[in-house]
Protein backbone atom coordinates (compact mmCIF):
# COMPACT_ATOMS: atom_id res chain seq x y z
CA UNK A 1 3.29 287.00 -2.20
CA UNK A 2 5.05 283.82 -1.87
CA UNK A 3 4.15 281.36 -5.05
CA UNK A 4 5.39 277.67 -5.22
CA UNK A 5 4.95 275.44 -8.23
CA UNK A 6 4.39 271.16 -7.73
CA UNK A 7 5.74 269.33 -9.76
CA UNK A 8 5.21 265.49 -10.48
CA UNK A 9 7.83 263.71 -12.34
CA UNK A 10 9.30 260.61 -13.61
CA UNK A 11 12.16 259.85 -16.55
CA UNK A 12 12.83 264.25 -17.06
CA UNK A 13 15.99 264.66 -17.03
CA UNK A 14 15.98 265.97 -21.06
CA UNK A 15 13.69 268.85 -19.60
CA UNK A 16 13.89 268.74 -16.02
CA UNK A 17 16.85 271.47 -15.69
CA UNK A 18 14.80 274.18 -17.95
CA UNK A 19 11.97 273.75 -15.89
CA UNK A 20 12.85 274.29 -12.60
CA UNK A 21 15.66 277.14 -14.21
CA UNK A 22 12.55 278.65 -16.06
CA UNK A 23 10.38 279.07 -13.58
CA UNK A 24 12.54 279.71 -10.87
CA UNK A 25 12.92 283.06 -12.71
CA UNK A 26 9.74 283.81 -13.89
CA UNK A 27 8.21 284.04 -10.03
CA UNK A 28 8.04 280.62 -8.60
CA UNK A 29 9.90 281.30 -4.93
CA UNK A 30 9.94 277.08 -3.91
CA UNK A 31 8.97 274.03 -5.89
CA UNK A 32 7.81 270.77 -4.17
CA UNK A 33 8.62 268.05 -6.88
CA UNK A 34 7.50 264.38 -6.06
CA UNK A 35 9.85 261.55 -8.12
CA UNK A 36 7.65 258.58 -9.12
CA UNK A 37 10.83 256.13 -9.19
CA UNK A 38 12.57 257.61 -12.17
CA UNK A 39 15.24 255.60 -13.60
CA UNK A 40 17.55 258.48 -15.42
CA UNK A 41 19.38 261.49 -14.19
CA UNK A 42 16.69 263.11 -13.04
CA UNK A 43 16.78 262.66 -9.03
CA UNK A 44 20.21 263.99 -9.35
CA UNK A 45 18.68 266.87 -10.71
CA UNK A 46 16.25 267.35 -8.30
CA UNK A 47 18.70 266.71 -5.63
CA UNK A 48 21.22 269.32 -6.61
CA UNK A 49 18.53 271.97 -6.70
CA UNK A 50 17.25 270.54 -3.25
CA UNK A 51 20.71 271.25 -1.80
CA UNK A 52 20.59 274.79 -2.80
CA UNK A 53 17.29 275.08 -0.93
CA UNK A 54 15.02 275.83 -3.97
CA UNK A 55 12.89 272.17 -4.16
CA UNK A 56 11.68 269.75 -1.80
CA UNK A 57 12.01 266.58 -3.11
CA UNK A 58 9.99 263.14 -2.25
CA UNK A 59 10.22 260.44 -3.07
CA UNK A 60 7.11 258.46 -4.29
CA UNK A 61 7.91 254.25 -5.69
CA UNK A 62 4.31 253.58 -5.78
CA UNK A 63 3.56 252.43 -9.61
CA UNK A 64 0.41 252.90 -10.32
CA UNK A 65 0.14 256.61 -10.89
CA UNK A 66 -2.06 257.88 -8.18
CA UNK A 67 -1.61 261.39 -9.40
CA UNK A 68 -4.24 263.18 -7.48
CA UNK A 69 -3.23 261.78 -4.47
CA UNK A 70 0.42 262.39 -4.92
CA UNK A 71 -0.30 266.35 -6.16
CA UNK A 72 -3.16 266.93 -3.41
CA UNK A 73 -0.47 265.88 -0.88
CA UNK A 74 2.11 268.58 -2.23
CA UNK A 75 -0.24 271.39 -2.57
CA UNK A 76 -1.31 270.87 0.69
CA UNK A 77 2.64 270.74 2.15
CA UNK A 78 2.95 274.33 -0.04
CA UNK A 79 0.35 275.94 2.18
CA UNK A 80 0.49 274.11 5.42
CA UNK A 81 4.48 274.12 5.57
CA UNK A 82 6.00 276.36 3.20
CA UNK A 83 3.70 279.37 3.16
CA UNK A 84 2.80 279.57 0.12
CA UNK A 85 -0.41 282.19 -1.39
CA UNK A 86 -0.84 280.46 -4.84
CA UNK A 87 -0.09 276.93 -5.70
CA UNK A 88 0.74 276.27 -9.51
CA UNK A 89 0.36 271.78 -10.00
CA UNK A 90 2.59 271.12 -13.38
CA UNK A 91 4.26 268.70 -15.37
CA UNK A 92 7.68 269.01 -16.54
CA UNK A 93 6.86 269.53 -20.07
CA UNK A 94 5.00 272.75 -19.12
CA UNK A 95 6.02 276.00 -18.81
CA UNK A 96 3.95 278.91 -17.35
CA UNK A 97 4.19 281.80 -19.46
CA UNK A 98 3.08 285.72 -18.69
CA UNK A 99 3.77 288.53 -21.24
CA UNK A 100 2.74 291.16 -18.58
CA UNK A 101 5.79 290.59 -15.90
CA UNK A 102 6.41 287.58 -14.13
CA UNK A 103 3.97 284.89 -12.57
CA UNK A 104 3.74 286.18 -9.39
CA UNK A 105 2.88 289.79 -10.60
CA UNK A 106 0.14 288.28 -12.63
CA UNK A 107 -1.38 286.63 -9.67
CA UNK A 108 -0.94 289.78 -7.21
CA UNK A 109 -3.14 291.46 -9.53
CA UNK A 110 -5.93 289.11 -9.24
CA UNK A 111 -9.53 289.86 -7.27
CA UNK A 112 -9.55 289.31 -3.52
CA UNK A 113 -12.53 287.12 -4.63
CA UNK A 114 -10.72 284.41 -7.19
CA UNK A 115 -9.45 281.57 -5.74
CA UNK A 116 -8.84 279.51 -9.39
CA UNK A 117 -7.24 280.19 -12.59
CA UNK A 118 -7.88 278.15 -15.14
CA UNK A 119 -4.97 278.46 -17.86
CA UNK A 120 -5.12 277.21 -21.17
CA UNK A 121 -1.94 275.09 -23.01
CA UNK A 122 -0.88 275.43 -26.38
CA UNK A 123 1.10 272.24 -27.86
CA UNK A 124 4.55 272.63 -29.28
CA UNK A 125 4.98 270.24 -32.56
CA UNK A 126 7.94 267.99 -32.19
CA UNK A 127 10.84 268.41 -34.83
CA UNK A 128 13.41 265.65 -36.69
CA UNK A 129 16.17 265.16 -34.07
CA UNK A 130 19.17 266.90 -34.76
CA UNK A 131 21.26 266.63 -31.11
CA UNK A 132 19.83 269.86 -30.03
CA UNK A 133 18.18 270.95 -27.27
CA UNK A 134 14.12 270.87 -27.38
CA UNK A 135 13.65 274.89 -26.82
CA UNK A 136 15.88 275.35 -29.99
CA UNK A 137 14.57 272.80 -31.90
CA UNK A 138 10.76 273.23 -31.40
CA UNK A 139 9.26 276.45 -32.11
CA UNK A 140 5.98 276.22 -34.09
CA UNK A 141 2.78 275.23 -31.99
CA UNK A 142 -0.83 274.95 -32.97
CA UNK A 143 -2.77 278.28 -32.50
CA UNK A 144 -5.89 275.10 -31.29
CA UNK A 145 -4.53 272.63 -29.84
CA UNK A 146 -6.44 269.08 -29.23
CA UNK A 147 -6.03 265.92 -27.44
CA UNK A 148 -5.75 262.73 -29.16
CA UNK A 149 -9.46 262.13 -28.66
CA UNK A 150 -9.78 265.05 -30.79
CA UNK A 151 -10.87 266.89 -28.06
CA UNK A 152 -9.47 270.67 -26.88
CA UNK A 153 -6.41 270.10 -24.55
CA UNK A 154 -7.97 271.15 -21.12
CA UNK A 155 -6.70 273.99 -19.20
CA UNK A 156 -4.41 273.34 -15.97
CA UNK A 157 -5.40 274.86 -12.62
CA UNK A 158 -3.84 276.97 -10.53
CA UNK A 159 -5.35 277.87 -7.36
CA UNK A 160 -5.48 280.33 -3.95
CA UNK A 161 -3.41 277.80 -0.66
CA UNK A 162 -5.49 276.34 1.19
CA UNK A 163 -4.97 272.98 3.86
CA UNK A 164 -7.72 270.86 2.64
CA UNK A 165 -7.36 271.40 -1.03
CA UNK A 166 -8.15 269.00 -3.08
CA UNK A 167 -6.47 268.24 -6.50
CA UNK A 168 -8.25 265.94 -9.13
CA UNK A 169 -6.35 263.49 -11.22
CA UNK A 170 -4.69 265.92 -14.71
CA UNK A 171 -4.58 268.66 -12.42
CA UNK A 172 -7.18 270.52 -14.59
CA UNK A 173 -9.53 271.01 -11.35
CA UNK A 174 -9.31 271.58 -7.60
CA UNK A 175 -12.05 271.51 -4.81
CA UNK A 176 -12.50 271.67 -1.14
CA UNK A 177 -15.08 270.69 1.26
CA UNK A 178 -16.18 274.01 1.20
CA UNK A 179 -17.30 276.32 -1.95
CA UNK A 180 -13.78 278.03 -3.39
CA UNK A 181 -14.79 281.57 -4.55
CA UNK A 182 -14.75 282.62 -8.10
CA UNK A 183 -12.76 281.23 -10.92
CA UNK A 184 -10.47 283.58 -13.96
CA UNK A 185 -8.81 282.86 -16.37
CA UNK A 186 -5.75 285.08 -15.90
CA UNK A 187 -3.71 286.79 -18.70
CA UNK A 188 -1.05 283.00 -18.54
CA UNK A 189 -0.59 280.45 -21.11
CA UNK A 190 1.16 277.14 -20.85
CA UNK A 191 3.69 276.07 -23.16
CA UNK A 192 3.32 272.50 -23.41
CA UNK A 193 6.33 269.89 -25.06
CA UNK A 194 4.87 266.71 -24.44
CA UNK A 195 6.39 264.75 -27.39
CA UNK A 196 10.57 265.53 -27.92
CA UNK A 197 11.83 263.08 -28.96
CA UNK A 198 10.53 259.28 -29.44
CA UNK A 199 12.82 257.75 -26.81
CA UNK A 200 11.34 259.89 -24.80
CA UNK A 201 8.03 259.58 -26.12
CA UNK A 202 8.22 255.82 -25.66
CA UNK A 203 9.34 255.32 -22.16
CA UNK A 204 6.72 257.99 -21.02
CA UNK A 205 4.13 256.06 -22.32
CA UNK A 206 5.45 252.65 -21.82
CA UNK A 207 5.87 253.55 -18.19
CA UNK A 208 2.71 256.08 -17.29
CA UNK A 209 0.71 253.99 -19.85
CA UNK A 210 1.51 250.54 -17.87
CA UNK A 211 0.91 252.41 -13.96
CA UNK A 212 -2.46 253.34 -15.15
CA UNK A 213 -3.31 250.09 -15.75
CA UNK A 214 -2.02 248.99 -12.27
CA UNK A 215 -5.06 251.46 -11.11
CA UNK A 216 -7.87 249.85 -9.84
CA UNK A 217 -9.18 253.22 -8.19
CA UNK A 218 -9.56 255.20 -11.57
CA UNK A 219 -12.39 254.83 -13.98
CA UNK A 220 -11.39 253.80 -17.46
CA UNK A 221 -12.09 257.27 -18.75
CA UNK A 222 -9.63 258.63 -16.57
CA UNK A 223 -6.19 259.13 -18.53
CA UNK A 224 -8.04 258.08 -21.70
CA UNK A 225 -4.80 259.17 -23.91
CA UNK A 226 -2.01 257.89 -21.57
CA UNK A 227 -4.46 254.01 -22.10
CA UNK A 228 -4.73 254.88 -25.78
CA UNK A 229 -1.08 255.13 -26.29
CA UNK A 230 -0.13 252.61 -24.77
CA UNK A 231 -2.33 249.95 -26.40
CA UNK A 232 -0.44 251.46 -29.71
CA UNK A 233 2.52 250.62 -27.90
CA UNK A 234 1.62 247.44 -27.08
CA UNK A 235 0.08 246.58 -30.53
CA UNK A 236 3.25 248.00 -32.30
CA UNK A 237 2.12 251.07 -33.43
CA UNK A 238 3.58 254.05 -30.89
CA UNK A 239 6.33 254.50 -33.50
CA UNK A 240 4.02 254.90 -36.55
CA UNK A 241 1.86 257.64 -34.35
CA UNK A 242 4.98 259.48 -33.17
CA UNK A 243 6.14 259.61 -37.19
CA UNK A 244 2.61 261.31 -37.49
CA UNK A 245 3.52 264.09 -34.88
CA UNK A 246 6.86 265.07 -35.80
CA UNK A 247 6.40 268.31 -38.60
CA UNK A 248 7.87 267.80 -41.93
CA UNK A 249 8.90 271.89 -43.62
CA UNK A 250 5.73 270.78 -45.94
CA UNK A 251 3.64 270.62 -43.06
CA UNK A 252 4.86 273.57 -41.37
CA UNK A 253 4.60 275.63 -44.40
CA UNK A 254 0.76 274.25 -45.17
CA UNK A 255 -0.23 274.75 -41.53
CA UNK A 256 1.36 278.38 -41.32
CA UNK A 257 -0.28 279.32 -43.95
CA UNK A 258 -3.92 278.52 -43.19
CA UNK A 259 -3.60 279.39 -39.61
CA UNK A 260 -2.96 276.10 -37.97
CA UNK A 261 0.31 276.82 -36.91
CA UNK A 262 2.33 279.36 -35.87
CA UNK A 263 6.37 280.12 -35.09
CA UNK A 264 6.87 281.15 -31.14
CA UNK A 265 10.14 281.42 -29.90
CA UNK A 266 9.33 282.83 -26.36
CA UNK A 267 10.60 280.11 -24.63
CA UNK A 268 13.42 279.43 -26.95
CA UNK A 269 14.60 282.94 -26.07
CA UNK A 270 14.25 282.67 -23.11
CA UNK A 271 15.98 279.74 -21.97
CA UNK A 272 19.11 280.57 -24.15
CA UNK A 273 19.37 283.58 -21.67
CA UNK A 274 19.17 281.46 -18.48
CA UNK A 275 20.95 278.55 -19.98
């Protein structure tokens, strides 16, 4: 079973290189990445791994985050031109974790009749900087974790390949013209990194925040926090909310103890073996 992973990106290069190392040996055979006009190190990235024949990379300048267009375009390319059987749409700060063998073993195992799995994503807390990497550094998460609407953190969706697939805008649905068959949610989590640092955290918003508003297809609901963050950003406040994210030991220790919070070091493990 062939199983190829889409990836949208812009600004990743403090990430990028786990990702595509991570999943590349956890059962993703071929990633199809699309660069929205990053300004880093991270086409370089993408082109090195391109050159060893493991990612397609395009190239996307368009600045006004048309997400769903730009992911429905590379799922499509995984099944029409790159044979793939399952299509995983991610974000760089995501990682696709199985405790039962790799991805693709998971998804072999899966009824003839599923074409979706919805798979939930548990957020890592960000930590005080210290110059190392974010896999050593972060390793508490929420055992709940919410958006900042206060709302659960949707699931992502993978799905079966299929040439008129249809991906909607977060990647948290597909559809086709035609019914899919049943959806599961598989034995898969996501470990999700969203905020690691606040130069990070600042350009992602300043730039994803500002090509949102350049959208005059999406309703205003759509990317609710990306618009909320960035009107803290523009009213001065980003760096105030950020302070609010990163874990102080007190908070750790208060949030371990009732439950909130737990230590995981899967993915640190994990990486310090393939990096």
């Amino acid at each position: 079973m062939r199983l190829i992973l889409t990836l949208l990106v812009r600004n990743e290069e403090d990430i990028l290189q786990a990702n595509l190392e991570y999943h590349l040996h956890r059962g993703v055979d071929f990633l199809i990445v699309t660069d929205n006009g990053s300004e880093d190190g991270t086409v370089e990235i993408l082109e090195e791994y391109q050159r060893q024949g493991t990612v397609k990379l395009i190239h996307q300048p368009r600045d006004d985050y048309s997400q769903a267009r730009w992911v429905t375009r590379m799922a499509r390319m995984a099944c029409t031109e790159y044979g793939a059987d399952w299509v995983f749409n991610g974000d760089a700060d995501e990682f696709w974790w199985s405790e039962i063998g790799d991805l693709n073993t998971v998804l072999q195992g899966m009824p003839a009749n599923v074409d979706v799995a919805l798979v939930q994503r548990t957020n890592f807390l960000p930590q005080p900087e210290d110059g190392r990497p974010f896999y050593d550094l972060m390793t508490v998460r929420e055992t709940r974790s919410l958006n900042p609407a206060g709302n659960p953190l949707p699931p992502k969706a993978c799905h079966r390949a299929y040439s008129d697939i249809e991906v909607a805008q977060g990647n948290h649905s597909v559809s086709r013209p035609v019914s899919l068959g049943a959806t599961a949610e598989p034995p898969l989590v996501i470990l999700h990194f969203p905020i690691r640092s606040y130069s990070q955290f600042e350009l992602k918003i300043r730039r994803g925040g500002a090509a949102y508003a350049r959208n005059a297809e999406l309703p205003e609901e759509v990317g609710y926090t990306w618009r909320r963050l960035h009107r803290l950003l523009l009213d001065g406040q980003l760096r105030e909310y950020y302070e609010s994210q990163v874990s102080s030991p007190e908070k750790i220790r208060t949030g371990l103890a009732e439950g909130n919070l737990v230590e995981d070091q899967r993915l640190r493990r994990a990486l310090n073996q393939l990096l």
